[in-house]
PDB file of N, CA and C in Angstrom:
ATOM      1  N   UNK A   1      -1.124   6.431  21.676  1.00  0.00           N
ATOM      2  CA  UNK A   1       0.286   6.289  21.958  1.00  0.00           C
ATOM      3  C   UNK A   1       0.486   5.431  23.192  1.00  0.00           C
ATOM      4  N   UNK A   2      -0.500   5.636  24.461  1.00  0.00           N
ATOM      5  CA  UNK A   2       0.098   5.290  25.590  1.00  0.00           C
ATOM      6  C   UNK A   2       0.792   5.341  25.583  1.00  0.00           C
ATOM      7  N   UNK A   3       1.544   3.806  26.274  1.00  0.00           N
ATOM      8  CA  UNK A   3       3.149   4.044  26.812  1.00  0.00           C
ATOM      9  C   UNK A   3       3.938   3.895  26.097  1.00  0.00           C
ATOM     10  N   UNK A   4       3.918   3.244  24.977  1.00  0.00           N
ATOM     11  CA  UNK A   4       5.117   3.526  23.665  1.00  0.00           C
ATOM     12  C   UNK A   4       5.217   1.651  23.489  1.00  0.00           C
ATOM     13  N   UNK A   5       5.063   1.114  23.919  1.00  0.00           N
ATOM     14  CA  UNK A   5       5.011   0.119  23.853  1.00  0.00           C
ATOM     15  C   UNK A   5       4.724  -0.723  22.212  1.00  0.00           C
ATOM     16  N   UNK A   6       3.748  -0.146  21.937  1.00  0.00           N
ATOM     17  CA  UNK A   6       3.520  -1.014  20.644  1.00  0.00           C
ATOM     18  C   UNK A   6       4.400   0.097  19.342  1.00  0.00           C
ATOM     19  N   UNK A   7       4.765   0.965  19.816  1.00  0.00           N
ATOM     20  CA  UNK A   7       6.191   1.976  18.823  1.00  0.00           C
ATOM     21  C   UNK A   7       7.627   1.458  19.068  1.00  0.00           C
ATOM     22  N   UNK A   8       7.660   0.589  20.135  1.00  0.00           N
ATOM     23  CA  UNK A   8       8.721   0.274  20.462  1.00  0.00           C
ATOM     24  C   UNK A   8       8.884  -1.286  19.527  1.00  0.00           C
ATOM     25  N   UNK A   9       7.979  -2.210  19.683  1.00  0.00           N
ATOM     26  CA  UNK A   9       7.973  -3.248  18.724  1.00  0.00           C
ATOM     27  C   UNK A   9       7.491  -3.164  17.144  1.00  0.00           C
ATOM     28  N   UNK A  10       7.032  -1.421  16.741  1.00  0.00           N
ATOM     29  CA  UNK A  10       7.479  -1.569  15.449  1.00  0.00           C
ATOM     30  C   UNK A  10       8.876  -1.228  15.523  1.00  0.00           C
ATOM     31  N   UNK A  11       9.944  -0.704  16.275  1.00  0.00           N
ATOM     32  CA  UNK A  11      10.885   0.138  16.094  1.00  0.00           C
ATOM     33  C   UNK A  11      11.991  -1.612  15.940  1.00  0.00           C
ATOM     34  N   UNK A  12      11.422  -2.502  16.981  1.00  0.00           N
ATOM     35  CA  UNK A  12      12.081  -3.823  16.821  1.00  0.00           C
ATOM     36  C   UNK A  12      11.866  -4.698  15.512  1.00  0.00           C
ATOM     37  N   UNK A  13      11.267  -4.418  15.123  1.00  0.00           N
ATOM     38  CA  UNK A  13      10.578  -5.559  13.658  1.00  0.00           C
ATOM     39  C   UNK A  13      10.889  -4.346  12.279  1.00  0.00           C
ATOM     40  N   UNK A  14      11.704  -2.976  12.720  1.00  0.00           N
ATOM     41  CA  UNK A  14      12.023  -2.024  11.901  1.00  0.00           C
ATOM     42  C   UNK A  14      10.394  -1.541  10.689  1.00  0.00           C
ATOM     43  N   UNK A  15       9.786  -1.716  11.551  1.00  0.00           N
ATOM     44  CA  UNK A  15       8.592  -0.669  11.145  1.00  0.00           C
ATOM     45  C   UNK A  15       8.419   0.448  11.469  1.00  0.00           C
ATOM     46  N   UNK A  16       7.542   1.050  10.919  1.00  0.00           N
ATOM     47  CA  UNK A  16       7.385   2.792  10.564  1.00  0.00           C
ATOM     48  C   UNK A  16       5.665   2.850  12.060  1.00  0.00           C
ATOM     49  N   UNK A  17       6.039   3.439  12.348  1.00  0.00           N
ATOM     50  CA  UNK A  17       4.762   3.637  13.400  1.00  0.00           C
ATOM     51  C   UNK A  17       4.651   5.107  13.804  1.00  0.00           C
ATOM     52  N   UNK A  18       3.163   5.440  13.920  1.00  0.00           N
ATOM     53  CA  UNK A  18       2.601   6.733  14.217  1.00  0.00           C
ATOM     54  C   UNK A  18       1.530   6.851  15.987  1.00  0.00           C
ATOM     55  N   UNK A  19       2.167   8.000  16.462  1.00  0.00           N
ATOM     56  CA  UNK A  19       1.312   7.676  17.818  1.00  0.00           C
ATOM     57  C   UNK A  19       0.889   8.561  18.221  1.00  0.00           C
ATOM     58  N   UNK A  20      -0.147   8.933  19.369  1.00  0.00           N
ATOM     59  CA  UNK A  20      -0.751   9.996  19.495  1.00  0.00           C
ATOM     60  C   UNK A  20      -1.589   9.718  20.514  1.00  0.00           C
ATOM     61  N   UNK A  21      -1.828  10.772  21.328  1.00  0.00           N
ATOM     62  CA  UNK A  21      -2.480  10.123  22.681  1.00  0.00           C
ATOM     63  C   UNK A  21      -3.175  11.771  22.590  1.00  0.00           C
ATOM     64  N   UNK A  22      -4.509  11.584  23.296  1.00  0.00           N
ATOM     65  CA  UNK A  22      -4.929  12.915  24.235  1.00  0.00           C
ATOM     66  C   UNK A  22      -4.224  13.369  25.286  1.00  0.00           C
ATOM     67  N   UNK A  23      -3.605  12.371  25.784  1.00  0.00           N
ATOM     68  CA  UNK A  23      -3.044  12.533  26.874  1.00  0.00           C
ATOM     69  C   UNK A  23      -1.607  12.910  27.083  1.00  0.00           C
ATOM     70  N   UNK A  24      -1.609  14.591  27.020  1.00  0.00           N
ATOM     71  CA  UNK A  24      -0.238  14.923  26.926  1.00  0.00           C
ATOM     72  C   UNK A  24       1.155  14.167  28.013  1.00  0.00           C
ATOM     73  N   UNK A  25       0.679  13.652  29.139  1.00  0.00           N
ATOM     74  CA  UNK A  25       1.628  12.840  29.704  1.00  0.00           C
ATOM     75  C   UNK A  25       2.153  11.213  29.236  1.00  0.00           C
ATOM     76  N   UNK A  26       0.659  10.611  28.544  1.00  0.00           N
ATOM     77  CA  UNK A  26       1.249   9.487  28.214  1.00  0.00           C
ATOM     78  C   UNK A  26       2.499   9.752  26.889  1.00  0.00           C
ATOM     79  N   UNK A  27       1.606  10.570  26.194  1.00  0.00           N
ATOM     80  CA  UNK A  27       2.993  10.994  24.983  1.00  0.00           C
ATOM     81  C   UNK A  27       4.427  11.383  25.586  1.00  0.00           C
ATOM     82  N   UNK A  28       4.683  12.286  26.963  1.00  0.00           N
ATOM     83  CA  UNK A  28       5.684  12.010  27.338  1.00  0.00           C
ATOM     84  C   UNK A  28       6.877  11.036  28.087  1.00  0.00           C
ATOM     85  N   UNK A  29       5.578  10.386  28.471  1.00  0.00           N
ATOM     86  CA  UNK A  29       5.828   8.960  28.720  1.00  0.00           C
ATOM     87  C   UNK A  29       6.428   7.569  27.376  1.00  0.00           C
ATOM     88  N   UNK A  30       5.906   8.199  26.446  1.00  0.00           N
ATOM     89  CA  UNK A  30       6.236   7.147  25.363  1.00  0.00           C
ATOM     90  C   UNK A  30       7.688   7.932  25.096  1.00  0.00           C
ATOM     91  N   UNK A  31       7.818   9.608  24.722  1.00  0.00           N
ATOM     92  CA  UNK A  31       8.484   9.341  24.154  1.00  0.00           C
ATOM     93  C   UNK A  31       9.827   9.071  24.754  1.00  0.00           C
ATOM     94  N   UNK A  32       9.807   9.023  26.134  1.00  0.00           N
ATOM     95  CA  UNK A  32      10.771   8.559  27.430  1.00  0.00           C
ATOM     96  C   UNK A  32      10.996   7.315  26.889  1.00  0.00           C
ATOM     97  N   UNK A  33      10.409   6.621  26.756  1.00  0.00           N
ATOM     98  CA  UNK A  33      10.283   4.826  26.688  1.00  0.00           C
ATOM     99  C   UNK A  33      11.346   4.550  25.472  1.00  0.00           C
ATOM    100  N   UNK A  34      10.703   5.508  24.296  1.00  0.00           N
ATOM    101  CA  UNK A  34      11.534   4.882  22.850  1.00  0.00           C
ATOM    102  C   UNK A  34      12.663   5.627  22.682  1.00  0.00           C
ATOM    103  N   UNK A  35      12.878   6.609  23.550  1.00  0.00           N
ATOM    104  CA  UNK A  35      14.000   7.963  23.425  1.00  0.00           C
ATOM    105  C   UNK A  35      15.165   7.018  24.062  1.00  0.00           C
ATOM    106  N   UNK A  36      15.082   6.217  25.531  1.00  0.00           N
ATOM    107  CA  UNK A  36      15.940   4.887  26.050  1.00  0.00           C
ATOM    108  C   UNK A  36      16.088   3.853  25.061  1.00  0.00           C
ATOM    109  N   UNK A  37      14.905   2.875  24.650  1.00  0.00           N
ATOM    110  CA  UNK A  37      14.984   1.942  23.936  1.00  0.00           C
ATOM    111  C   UNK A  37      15.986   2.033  22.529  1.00  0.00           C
ATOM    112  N   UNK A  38      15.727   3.239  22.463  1.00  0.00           N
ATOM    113  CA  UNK A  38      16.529   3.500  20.630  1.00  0.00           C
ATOM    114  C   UNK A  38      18.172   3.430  21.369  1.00  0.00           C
ATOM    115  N   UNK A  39      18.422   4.272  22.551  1.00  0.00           N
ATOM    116  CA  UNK A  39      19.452   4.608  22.983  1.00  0.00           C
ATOM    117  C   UNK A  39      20.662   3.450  23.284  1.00  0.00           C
ATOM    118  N   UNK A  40      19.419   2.578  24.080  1.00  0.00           N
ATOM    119  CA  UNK A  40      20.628   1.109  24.214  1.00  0.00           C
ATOM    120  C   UNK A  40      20.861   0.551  22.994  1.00  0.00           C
ATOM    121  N   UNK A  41      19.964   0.346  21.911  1.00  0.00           N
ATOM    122  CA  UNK A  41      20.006  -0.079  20.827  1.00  0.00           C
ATOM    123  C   UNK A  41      21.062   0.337  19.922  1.00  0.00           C
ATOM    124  N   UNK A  42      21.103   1.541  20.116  1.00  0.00           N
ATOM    125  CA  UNK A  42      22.118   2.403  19.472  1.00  0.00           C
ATOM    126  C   UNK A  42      21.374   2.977  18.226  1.00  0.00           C
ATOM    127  N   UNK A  43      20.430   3.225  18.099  1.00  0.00           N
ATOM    128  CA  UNK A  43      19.770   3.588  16.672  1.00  0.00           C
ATOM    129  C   UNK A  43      19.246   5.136  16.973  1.00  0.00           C
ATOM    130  N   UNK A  44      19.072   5.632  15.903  1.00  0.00           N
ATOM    131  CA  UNK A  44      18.230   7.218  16.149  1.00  0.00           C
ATOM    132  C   UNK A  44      16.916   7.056  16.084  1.00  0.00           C
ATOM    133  N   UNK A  45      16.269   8.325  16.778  1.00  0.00           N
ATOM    134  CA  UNK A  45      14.937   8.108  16.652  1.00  0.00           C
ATOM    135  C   UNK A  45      14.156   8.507  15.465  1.00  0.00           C
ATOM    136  N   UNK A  46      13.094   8.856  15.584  1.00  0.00           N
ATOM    137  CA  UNK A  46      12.469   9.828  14.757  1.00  0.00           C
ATOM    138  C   UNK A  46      12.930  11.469  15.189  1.00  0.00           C
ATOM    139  N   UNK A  47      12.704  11.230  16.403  1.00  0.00           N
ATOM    140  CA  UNK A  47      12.871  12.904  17.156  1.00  0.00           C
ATOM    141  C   UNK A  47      14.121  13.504  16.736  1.00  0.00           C
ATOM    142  N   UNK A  48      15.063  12.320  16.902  1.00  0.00           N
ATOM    143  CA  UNK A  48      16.832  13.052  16.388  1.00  0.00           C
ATOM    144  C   UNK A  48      16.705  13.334  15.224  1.00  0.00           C
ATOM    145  N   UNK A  49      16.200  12.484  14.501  1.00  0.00           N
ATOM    146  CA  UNK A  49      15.955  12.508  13.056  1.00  0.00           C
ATOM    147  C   UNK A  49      15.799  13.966  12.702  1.00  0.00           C
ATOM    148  N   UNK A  50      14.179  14.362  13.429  1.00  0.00           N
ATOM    149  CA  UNK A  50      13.484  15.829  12.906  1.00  0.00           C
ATOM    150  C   UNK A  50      14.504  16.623  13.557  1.00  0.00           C
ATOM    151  N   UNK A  51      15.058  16.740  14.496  1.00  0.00           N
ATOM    152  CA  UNK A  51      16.025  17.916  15.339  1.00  0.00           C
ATOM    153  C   UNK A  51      17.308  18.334  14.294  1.00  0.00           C
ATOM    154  N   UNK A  52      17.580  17.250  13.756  1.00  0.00           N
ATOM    155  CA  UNK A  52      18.830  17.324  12.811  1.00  0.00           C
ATOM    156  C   UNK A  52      18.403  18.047  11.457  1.00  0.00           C
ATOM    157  N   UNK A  53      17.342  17.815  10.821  1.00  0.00           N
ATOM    158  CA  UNK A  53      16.905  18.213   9.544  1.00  0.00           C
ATOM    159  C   UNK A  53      16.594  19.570  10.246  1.00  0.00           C
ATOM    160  N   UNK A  54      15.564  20.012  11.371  1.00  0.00           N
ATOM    161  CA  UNK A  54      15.872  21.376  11.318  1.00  0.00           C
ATOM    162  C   UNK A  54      16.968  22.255  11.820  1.00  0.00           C
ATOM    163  N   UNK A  55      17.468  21.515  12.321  1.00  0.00           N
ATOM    164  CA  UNK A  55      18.752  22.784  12.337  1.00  0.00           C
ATOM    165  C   UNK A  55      19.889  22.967  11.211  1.00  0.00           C
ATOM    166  N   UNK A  56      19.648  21.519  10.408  1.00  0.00           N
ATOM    167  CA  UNK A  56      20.411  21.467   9.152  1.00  0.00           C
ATOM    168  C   UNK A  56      19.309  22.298   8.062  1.00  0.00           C
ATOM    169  N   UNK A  57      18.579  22.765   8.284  1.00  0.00           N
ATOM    170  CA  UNK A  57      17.332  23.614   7.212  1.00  0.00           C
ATOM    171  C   UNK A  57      17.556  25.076   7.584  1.00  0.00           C
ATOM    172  N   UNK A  58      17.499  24.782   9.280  1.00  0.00           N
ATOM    173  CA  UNK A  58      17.924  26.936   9.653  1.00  0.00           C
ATOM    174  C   UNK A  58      19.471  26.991   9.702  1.00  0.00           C
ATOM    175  N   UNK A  59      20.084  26.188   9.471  1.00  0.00           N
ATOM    176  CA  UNK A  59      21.900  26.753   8.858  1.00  0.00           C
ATOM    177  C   UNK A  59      21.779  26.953   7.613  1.00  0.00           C
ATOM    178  N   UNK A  60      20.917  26.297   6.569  1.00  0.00           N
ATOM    179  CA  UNK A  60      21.215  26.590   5.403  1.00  0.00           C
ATOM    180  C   UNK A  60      20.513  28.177   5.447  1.00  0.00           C
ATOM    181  N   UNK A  61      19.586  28.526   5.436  1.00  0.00           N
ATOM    182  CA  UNK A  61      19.156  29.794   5.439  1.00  0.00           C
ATOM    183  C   UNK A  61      19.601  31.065   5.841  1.00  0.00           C
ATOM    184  N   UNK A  62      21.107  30.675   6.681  1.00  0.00           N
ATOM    185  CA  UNK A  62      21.648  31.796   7.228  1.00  0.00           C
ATOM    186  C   UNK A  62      22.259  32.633   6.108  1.00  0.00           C
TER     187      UNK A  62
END
């Protein structure tokens, strides 16, 4: 993953990218990086993406 950097230029060329670091800080570091980048952009992330499907999955179950 490092710094998000090469998730950030698939996110520009609208590619699908997967990341992963040992390093639990660089992952928070990336996902700082693309969590801004998406933000000025105006686009959602992946993360909003998953946050929305589960809370739209535990409302349906109520």
């Amino acid at each position: 993953m490092g710094s998000g950097q090469t998730a950030i230029a698939a996110v520009k060329t609208k590619r699908h990218y997967v990341g992963y670091d040992i390093n639990e800080e660089y992952v928070r570091l990336a996902e700082r990086r693309i969590r801004r980048f998406t933000y000025v952009q105006g686009m959602p992330t992946l993360f909003d993406l998953m946050v929305k499907e589960d809370k739209e999955e535990f409302e349906t179950k109520r």
